[in-house]
C-alpha atoms as a PDB file:
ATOM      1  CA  UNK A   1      29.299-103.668 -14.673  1.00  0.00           C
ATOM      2  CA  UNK A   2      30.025 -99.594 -13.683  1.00  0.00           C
ATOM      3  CA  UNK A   3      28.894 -97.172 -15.839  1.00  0.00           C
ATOM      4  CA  UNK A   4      31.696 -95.024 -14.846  1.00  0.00           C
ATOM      5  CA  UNK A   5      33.685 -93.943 -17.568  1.00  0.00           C
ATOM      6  CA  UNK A   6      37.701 -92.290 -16.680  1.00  0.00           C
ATOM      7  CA  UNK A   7      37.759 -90.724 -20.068  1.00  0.00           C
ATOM      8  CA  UNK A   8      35.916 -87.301 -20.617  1.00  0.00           C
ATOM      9  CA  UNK A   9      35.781 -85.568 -24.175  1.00  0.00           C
ATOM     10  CA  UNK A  10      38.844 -83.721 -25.286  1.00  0.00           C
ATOM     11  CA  UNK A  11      40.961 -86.095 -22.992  1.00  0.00           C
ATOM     12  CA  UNK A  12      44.190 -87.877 -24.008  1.00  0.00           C
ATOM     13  CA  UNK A  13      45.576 -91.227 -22.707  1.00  0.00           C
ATOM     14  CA  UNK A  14      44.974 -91.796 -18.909  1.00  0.00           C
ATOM     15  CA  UNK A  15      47.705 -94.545 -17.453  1.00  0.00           C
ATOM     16  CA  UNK A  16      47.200 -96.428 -14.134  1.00  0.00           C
ATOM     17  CA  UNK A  17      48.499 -98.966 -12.300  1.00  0.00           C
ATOM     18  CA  UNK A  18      46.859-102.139 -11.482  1.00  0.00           C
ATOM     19  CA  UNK A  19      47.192-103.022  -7.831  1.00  0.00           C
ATOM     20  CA  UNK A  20      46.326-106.341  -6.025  1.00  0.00           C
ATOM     21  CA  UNK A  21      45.300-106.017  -2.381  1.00  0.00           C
ATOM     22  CA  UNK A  22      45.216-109.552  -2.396  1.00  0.00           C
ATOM     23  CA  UNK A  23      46.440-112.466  -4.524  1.00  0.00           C
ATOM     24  CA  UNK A  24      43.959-114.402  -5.422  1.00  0.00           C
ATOM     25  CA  UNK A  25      45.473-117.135  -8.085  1.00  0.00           C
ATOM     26  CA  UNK A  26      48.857-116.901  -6.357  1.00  0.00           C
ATOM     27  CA  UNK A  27      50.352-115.552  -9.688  1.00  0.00           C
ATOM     28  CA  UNK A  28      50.914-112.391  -9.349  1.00  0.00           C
ATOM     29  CA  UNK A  29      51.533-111.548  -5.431  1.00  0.00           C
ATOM     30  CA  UNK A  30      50.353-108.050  -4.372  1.00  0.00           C
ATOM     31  CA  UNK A  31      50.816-103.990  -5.008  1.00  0.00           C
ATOM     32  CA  UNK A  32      51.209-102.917  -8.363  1.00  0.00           C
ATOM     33  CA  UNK A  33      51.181-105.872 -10.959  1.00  0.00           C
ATOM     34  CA  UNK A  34      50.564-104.211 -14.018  1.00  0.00           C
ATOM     35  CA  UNK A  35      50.440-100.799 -15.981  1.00  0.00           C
ATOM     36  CA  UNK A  36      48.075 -99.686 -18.001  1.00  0.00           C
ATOM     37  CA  UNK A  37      46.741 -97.128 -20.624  1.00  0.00           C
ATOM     38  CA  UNK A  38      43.215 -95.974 -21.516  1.00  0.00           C
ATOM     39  CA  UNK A  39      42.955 -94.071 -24.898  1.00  0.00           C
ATOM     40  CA  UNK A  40      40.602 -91.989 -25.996  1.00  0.00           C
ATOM     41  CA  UNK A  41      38.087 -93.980 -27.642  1.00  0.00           C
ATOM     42  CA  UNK A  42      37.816 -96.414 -24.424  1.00  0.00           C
ATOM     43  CA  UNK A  43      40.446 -98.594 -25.826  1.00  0.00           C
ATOM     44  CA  UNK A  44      42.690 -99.961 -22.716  1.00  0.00           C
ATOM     45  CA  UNK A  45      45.665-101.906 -22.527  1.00  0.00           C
ATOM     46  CA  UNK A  46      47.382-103.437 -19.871  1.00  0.00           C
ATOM     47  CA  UNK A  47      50.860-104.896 -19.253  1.00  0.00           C
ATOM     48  CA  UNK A  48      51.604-107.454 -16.940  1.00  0.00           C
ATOM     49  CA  UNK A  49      54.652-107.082 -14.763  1.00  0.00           C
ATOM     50  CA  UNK A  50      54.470-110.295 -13.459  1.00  0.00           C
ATOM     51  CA  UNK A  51      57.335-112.904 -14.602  1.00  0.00           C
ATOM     52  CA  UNK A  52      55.492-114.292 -17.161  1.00  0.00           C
ATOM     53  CA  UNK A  53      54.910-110.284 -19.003  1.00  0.00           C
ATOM     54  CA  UNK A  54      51.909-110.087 -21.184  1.00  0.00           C
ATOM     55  CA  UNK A  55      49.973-107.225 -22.902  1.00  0.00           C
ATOM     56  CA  UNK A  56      45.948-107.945 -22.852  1.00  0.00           C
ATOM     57  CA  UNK A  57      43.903-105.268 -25.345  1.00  0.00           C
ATOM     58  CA  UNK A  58      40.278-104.549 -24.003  1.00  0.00           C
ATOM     59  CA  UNK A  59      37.533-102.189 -25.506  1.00  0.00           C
ATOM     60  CA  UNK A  60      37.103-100.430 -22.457  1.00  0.00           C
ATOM     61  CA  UNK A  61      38.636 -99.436 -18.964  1.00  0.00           C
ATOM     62  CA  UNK A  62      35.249-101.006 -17.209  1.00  0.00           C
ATOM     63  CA  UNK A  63      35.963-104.138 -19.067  1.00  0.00           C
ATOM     64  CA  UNK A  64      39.290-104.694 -18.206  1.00  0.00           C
ATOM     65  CA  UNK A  65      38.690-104.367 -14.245  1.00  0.00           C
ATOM     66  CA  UNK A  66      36.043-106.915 -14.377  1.00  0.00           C
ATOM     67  CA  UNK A  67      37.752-109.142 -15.328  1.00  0.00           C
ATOM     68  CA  UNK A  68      40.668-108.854 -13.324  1.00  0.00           C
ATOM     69  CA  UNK A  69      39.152-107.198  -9.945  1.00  0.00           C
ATOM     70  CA  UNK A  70      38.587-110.399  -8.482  1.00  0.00           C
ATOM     71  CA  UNK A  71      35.699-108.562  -6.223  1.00  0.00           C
ATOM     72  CA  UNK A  72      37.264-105.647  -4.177  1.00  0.00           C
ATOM     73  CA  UNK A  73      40.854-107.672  -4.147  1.00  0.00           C
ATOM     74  CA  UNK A  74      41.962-105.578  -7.776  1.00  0.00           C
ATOM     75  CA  UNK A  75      42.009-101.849  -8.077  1.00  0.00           C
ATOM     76  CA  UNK A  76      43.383 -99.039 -10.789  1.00  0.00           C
ATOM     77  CA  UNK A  77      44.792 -96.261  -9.695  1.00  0.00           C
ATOM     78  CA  UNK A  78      45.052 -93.547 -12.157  1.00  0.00           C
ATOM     79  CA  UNK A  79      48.070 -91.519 -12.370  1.00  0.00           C
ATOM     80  CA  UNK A  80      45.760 -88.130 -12.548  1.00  0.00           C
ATOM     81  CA  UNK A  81      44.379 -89.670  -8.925  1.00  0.00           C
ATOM     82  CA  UNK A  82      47.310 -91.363  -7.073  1.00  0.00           C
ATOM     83  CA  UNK A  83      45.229 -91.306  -3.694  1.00  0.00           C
ATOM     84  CA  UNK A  84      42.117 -93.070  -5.311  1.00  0.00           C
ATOM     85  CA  UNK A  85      41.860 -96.746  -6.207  1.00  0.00           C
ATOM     86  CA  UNK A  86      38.932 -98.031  -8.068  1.00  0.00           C
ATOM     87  CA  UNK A  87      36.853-101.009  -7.731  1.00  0.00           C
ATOM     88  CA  UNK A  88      35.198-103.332 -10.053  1.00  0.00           C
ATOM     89  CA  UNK A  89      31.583-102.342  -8.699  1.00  0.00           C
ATOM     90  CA  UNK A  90      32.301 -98.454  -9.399  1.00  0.00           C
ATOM     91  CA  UNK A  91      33.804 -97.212  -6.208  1.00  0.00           C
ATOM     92  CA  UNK A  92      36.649 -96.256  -4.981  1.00  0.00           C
ATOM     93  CA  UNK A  93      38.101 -95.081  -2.140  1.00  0.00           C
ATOM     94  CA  UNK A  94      41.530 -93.039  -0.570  1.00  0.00           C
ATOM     95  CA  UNK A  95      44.765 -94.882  -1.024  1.00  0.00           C
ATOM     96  CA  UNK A  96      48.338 -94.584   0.424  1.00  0.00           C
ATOM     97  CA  UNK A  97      48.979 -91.046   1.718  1.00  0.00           C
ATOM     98  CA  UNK A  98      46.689 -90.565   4.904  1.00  0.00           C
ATOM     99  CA  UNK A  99      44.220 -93.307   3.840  1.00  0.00           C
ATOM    100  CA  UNK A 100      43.941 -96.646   5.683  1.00  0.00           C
ATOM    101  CA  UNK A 101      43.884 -99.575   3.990  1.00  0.00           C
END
């Protein structure tokens, strides 16, 4: 997993938005699918916004897009960073405005 950690001392909650470049179960189509919420300890929460709408509790942001990253088909996209979308392996890369997909 990617030692990179969104959270920096002093910080408060950091929401992003899970988005699906490609649907891999054929559950939750593509784009934004869920919203989500890192707190300050690590903590991060996301809600699904799919039909069936869930809440899943992990202990940390890194965690979280493992699981659900299916490879480079899952991204976050903080709402500090609206052009950057990040990767289960720790990168990222420019999204929407002036970035190609």
């Amino acid at each position: 997993m990617s030692e990179f950690n969104p959270m920096s001392p002093g910080d408060d909650l950091r929401t992003f938005t899970v988005t699906r470049l490609g649907d891999v179960s054929g559950t939750s189509g593509t784009g934004p699918v869920a919203k989500g919420v890192v707190f300050p300890d690590g903590t991060t929460v996301v809600q699904w916004q799919t039909r069936a709408r869930s809440v899943t509790v992990y202990g940390s942001y890194v965690d979280a897009l493992y699981i659900h990253g299916h490879g480079d088909q899952t991204g976050f996209i903080f709402d500090r960073d609206p052009w950057r979308i990040h990767f289960p392996d720790g990168s990222s890369r420019e999204w929407g405005k002036n970035a190609s997909v």
